[in-house]
N, C-alpha and C. Protein backbone atom coordinates (compact mmCIF):
# COMPACT_ATOMS: atom_id res chain seq x y z
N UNK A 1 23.19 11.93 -8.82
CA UNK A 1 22.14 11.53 -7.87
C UNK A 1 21.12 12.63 -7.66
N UNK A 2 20.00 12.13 -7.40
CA UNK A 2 19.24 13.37 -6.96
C UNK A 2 18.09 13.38 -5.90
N UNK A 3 17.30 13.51 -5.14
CA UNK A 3 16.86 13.37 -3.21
C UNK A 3 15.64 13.74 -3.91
N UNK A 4 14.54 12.34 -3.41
CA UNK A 4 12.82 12.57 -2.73
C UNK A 4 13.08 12.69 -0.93
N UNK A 5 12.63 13.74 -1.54
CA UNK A 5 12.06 14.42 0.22
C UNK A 5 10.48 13.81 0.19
N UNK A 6 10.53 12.50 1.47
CA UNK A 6 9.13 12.22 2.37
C UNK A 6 8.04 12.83 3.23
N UNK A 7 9.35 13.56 3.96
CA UNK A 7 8.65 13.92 4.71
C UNK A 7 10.21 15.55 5.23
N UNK A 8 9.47 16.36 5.99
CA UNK A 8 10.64 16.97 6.10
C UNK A 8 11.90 16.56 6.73
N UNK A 9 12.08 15.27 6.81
CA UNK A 9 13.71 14.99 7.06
C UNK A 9 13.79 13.04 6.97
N UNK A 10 12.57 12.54 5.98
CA UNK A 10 13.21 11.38 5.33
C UNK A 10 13.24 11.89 4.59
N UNK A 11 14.71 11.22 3.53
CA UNK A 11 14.84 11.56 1.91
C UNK A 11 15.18 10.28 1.64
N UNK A 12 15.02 10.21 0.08
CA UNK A 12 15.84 8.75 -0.48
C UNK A 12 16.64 10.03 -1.64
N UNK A 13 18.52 9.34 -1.44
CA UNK A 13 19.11 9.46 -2.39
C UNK A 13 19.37 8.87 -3.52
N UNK A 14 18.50 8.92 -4.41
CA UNK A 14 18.77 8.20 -6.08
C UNK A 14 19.87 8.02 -6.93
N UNK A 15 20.48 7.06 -6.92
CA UNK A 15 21.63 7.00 -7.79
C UNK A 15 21.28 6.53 -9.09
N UNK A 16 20.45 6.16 -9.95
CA UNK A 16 20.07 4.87 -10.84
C UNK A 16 19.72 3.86 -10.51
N UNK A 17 18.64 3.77 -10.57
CA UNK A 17 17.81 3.02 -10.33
C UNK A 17 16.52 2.54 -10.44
N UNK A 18 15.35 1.19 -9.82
CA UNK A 18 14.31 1.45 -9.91
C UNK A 18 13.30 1.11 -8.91
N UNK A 19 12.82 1.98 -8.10
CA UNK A 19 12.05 1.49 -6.76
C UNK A 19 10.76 1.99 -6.74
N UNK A 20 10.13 1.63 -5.76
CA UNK A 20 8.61 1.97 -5.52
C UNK A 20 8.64 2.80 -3.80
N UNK A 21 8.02 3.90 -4.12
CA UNK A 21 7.89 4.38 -2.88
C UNK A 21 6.49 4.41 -2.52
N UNK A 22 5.54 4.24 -1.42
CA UNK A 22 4.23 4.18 -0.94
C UNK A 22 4.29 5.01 0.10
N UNK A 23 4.45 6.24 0.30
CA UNK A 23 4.46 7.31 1.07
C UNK A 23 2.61 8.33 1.31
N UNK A 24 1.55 7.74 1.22
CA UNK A 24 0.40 8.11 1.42
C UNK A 24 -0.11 9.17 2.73
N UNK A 25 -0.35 10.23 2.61
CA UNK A 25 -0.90 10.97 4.02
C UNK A 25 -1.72 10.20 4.91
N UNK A 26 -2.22 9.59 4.69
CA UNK A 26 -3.41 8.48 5.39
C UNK A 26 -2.90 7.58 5.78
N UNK A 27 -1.56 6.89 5.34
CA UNK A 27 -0.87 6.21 5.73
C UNK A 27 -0.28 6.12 7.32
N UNK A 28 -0.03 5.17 7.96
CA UNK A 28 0.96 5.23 9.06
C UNK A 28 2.50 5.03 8.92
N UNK A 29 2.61 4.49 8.01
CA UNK A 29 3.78 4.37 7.05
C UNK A 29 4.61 4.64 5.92
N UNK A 30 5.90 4.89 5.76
CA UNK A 30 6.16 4.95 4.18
C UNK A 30 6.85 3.80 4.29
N UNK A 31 6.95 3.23 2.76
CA UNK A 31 7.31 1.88 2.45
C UNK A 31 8.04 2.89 1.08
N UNK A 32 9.43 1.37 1.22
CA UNK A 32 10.18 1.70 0.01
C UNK A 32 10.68 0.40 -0.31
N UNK A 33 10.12 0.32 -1.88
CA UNK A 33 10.15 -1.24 -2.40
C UNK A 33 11.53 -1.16 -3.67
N UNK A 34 12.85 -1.79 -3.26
CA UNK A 34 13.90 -1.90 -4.28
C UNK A 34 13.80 -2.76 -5.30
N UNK A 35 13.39 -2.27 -6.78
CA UNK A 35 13.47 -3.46 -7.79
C UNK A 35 15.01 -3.73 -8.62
N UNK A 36 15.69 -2.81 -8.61
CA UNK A 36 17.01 -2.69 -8.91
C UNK A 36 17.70 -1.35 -8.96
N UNK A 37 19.14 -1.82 -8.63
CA UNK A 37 19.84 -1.09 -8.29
C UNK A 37 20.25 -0.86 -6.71
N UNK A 38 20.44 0.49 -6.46
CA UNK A 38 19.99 0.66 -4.76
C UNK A 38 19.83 2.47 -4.67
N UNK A 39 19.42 2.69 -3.43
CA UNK A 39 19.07 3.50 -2.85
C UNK A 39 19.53 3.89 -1.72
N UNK A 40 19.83 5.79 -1.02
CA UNK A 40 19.90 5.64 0.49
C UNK A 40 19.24 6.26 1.10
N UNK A 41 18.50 5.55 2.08
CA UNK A 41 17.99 6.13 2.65
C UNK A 41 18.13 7.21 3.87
N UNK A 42 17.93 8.70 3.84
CA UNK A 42 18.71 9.69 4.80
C UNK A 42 17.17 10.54 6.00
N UNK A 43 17.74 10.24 6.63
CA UNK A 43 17.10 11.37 7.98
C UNK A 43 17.74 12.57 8.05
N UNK A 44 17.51 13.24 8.04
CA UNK A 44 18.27 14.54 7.54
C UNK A 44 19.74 14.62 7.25
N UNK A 45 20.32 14.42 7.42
CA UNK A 45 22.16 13.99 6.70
C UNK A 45 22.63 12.80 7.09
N UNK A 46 21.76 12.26 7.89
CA UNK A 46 21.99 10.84 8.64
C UNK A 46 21.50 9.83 7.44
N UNK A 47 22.61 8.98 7.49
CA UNK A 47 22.05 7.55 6.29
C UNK A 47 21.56 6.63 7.57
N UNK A 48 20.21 6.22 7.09
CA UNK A 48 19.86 5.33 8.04
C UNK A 48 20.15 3.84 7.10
N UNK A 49 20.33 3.97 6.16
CA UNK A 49 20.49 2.72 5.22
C UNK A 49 20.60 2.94 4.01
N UNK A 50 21.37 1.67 3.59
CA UNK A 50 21.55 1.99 1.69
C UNK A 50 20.35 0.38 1.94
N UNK A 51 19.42 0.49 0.24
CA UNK A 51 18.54 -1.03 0.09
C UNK A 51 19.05 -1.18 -1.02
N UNK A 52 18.88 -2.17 -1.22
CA UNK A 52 19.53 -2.90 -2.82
C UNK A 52 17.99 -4.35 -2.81
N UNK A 53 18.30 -4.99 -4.49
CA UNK A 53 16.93 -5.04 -5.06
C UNK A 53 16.28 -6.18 -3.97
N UNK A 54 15.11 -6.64 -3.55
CA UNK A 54 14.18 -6.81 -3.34
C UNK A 54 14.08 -6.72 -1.39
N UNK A 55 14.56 -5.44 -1.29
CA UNK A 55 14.44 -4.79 0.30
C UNK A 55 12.99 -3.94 0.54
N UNK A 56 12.69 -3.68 1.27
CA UNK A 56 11.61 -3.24 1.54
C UNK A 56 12.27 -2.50 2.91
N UNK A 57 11.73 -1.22 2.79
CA UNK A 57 12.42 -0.29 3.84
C UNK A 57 10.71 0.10 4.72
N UNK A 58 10.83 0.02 5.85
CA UNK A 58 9.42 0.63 6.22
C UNK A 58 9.78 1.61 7.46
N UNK A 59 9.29 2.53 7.09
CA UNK A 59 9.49 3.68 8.25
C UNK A 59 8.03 4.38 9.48
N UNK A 60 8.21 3.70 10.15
CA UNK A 60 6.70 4.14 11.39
C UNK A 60 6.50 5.67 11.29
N UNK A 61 5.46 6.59 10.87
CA UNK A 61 5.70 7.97 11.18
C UNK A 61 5.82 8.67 12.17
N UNK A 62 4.79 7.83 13.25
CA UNK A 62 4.84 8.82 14.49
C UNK A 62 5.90 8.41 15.83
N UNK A 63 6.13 6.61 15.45
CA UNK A 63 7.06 6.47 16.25
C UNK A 63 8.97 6.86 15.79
N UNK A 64 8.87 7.04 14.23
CA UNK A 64 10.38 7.72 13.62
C UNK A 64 10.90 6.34 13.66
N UNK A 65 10.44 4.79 13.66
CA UNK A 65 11.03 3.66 13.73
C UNK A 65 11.35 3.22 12.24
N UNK A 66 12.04 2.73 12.23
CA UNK A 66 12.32 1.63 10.99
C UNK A 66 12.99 0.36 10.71
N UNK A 67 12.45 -0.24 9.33
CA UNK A 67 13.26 -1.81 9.41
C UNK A 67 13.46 -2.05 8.15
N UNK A 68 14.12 -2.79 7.89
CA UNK A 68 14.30 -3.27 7.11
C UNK A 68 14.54 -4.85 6.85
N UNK A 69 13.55 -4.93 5.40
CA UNK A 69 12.96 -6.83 5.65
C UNK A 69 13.40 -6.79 3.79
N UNK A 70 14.39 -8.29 3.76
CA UNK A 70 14.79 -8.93 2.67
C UNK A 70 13.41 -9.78 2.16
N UNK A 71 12.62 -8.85 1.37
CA UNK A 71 11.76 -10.18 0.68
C UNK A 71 11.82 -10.81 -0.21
N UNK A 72 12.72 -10.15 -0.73
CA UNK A 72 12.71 -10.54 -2.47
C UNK A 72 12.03 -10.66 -3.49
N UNK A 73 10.53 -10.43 -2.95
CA UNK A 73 9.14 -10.30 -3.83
C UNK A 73 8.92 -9.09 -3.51
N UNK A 74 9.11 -7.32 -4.17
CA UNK A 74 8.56 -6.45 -3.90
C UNK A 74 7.16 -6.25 -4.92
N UNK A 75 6.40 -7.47 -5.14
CA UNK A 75 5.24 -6.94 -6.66
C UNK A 75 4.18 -6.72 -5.97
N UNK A 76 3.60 -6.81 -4.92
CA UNK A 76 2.88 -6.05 -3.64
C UNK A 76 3.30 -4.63 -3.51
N UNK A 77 3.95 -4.14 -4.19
CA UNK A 77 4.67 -2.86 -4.00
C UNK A 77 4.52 -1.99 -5.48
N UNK A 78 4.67 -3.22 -6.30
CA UNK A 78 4.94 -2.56 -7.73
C UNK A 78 3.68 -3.06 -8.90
N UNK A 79 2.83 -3.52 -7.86
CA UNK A 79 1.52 -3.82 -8.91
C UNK A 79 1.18 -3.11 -9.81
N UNK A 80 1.18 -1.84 -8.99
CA UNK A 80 0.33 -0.84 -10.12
C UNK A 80 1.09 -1.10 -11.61
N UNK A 81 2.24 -1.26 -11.72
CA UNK A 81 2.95 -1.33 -12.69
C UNK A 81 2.31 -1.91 -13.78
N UNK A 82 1.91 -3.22 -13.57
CA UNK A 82 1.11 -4.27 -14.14
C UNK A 82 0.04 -4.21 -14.28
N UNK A 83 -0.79 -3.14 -13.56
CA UNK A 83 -2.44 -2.92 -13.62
C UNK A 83 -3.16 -3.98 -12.89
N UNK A 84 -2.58 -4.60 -11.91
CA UNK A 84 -2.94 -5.22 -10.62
C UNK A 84 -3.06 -4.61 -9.28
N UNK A 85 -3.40 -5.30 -8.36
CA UNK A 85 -3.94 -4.93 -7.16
C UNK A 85 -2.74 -6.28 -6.14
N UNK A 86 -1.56 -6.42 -5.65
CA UNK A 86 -1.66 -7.47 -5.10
C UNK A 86 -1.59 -7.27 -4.05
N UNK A 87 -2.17 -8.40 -2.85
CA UNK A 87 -2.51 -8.24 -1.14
C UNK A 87 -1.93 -9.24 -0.91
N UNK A 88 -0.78 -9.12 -0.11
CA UNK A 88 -0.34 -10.33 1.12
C UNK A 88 -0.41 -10.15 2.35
N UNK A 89 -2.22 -10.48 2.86
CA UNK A 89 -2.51 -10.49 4.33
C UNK A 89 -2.36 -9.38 4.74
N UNK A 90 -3.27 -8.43 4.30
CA UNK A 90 -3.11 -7.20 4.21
C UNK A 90 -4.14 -7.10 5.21
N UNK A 91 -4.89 -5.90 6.19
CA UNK A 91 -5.79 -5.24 6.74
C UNK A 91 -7.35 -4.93 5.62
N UNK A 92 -8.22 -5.45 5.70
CA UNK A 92 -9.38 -5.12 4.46
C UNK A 92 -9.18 -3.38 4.51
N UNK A 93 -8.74 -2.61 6.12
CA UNK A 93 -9.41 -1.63 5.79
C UNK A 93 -7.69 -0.98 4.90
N UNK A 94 -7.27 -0.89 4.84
CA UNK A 94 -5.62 -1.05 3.73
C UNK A 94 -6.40 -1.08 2.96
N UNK A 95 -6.67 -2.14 2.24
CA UNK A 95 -6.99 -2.94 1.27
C UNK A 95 -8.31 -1.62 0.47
N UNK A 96 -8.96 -1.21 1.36
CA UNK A 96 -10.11 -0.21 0.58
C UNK A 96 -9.33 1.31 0.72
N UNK A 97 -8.28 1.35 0.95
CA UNK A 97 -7.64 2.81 1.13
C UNK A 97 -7.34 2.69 0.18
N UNK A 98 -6.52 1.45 -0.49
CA UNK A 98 -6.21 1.48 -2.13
C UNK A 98 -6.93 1.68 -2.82
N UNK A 99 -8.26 1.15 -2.51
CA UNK A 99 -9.45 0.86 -3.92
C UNK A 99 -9.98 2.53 -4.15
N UNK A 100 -10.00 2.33 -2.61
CA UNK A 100 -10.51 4.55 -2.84
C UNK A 100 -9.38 5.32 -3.58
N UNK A 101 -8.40 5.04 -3.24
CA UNK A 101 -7.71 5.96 -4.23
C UNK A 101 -7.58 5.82 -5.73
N UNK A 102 -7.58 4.59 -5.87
CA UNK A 102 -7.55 3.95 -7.56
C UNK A 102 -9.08 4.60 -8.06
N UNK A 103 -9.70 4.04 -7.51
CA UNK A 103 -11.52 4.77 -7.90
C UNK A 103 -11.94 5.91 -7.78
N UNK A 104 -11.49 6.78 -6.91
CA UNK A 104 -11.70 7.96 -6.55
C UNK A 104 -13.27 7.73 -5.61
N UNK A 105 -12.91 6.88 -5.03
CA UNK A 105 -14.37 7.08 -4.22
C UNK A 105 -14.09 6.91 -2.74
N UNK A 106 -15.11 6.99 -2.03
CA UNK A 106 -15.01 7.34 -0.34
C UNK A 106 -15.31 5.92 0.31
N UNK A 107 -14.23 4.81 0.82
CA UNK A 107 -15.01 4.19 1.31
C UNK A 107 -14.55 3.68 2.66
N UNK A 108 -16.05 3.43 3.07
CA UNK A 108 -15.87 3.35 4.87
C UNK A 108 -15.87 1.65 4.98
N UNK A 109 -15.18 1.34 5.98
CA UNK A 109 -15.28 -0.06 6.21
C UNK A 109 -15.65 0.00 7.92
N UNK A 110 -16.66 -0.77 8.30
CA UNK A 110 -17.31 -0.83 9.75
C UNK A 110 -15.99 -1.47 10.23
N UNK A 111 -15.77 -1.26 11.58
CA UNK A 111 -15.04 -1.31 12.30
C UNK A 111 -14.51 -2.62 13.01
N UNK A 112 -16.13 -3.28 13.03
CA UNK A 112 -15.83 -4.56 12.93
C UNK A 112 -15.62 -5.93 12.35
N UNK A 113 -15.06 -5.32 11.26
CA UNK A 113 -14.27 -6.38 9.96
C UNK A 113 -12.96 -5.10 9.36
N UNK A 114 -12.05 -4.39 10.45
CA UNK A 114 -11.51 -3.80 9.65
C UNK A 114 -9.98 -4.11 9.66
N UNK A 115 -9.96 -5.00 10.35
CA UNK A 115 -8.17 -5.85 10.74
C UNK A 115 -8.91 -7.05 10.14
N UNK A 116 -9.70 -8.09 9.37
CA UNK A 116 -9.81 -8.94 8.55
C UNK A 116 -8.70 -8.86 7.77
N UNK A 117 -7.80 -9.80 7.05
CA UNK A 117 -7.10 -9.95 6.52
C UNK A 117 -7.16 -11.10 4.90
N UNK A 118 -6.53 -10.15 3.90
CA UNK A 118 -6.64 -10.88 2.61
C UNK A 118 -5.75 -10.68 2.23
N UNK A 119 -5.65 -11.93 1.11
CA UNK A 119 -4.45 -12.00 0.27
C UNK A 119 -4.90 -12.65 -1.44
N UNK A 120 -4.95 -11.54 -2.47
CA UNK A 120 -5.14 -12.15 -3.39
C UNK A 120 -4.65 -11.14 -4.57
N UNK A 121 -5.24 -11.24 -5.48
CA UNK A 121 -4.39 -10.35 -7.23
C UNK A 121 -5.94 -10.09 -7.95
N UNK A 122 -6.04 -8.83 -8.07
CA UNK A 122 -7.67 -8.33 -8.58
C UNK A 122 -6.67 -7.35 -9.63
N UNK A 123 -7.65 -7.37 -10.66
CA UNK A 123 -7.06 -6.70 -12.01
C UNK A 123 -7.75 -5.32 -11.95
N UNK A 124 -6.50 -4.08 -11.89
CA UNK A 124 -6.82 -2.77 -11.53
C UNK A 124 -7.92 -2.09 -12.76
N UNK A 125 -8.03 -2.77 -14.01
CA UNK A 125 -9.02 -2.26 -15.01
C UNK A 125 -10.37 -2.62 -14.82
N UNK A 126 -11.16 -3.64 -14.44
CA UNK A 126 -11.97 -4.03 -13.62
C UNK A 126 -13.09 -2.88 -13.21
N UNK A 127 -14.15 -2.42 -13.66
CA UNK A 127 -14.95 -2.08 -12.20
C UNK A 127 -14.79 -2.24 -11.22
N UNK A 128 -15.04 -1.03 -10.44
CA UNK A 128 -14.93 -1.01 -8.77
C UNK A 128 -15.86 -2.26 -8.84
N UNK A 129 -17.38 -2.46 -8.61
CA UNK A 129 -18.29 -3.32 -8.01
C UNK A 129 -17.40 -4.65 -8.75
N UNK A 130 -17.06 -4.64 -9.97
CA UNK A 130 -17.12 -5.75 -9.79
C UNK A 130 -15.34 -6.83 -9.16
N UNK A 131 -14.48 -5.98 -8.51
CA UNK A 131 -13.36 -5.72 -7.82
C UNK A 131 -14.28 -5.98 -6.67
N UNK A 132 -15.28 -4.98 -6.07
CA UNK A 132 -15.91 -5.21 -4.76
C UNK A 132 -16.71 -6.86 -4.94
N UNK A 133 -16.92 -7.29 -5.90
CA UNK A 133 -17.80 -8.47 -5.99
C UNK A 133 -16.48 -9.73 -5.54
N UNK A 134 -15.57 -9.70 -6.11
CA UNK A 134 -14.55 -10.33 -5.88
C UNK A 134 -14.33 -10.81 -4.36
N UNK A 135 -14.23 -9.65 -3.90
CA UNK A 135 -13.84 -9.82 -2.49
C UNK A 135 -15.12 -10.23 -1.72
N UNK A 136 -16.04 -9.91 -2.26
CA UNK A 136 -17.77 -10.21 -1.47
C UNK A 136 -17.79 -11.91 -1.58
N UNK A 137 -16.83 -12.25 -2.66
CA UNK A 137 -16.96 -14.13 -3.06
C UNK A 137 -16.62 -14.47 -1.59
N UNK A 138 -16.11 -14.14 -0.65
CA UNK A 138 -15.10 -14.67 0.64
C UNK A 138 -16.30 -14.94 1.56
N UNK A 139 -17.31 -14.34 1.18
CA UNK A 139 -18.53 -14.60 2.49
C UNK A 139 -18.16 -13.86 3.90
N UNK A 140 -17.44 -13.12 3.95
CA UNK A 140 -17.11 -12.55 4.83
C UNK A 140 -17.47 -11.34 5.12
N UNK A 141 -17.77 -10.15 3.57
CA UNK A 141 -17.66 -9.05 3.73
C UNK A 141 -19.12 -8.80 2.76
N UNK A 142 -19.97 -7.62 2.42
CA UNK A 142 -21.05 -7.06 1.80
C UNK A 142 -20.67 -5.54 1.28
N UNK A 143 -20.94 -4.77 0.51
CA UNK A 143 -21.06 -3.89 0.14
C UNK A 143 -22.48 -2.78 -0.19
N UNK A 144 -22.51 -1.39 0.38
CA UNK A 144 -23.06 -0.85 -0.01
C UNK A 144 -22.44 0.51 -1.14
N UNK A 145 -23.04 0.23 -2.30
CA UNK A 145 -22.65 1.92 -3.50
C UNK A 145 -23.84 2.19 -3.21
N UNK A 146 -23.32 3.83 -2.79
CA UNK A 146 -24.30 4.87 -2.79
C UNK A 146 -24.15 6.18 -3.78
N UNK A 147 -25.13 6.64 -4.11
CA UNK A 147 -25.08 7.74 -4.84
C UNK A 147 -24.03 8.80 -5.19
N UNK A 148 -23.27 9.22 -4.24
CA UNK A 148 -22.44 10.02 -3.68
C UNK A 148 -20.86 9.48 -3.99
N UNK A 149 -20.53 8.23 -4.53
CA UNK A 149 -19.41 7.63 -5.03
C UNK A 149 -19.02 7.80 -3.34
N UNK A 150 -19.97 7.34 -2.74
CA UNK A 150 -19.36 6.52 -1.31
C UNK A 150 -19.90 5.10 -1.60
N UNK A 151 -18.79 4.38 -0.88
CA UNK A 151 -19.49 2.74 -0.37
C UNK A 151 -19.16 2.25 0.94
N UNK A 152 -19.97 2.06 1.37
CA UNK A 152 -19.90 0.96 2.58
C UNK A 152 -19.61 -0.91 3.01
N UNK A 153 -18.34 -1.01 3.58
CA UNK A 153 -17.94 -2.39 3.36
C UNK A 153 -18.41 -2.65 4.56
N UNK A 154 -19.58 -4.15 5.00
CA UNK A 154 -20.18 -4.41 5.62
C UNK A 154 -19.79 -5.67 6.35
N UNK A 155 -19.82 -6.26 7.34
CA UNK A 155 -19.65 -7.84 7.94
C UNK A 155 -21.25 -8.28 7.68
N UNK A 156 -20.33 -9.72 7.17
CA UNK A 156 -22.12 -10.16 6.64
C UNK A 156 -22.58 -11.20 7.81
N UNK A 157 -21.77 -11.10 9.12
CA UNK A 157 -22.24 -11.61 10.17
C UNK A 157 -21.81 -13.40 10.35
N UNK A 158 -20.95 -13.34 9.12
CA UNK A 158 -20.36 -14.94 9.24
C UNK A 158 -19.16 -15.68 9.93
């Protein structure tokens, strides 16, 4: 076996296996997606849980909470795998924390469209704009690219 250290006192102990971890600084969360096998999860020598395949472990950072939810679909978790993007009713502004990191670009979403919620499968090879055009189909949202590999996600007032 051998220990990812999260944070200084989550770890996951690895026995064989294959999972997805989403542990992001920007994040409020780490997420741990089981595709097979299992995993345990430890607080400093404390097992807070073993997951086995399609568990989803989510840990709150600042409140130290956690749960654990049987979905049985972790591919919201393991897209990248596939060179997809998938969203189930996700937060738009989530939703552009991914795109910024996949793109390497800066993007701000106004405040008031930023708990909007989507759910769909955008192909990670794709252009950004035209990934951003995708989501602009909803009539809901606008985009500004600016020079600077910033963009601005806009309410189009509908």
């Amino acid at each position: 076996p051998f220990i990812v250290n999260l944070t200084h006192d989550i770890k996951i102990r690895v026995t064989g296996t294959a999972f997805n971890v989403n542990a992001y600084k920007e994040e409020d969360e780490i997420n741990v997606a089981m595709v097979e096998g299992s995993v345990d999860i430890l607080r400093g020598t404390e097992l807070l849980t073993s997951l086995i395949p399609g568990q989803i472990f989510s840990y709150h950072k600042e409140s130290s909470q956690y749960k654990v939810n049987q979905t049985g679909d972790v591919t919201h978790m393991t897209d990248w795998t596939s060179d997809i993007f998938v969203f189930r009713d996700e937060p738009i502004a989530r939703i552009m924390r991914k795109l910024s990191r996949w793109y390497n670009v800066d993007i701000n979403v106004h405040n008031e469209i930023k708990d909007v919620r989507y759910t769909g499968i955008l192909n990670r090879k794709q252009p950004l704009n035209e990934t951003l055009d995708a989501l602009r189909m909803t009539g809901e949202l606008d985009f500004e690219i600016q020079r600077d590999k910033k963009v601005n996600i806009i309410d189009t007032g509908k």
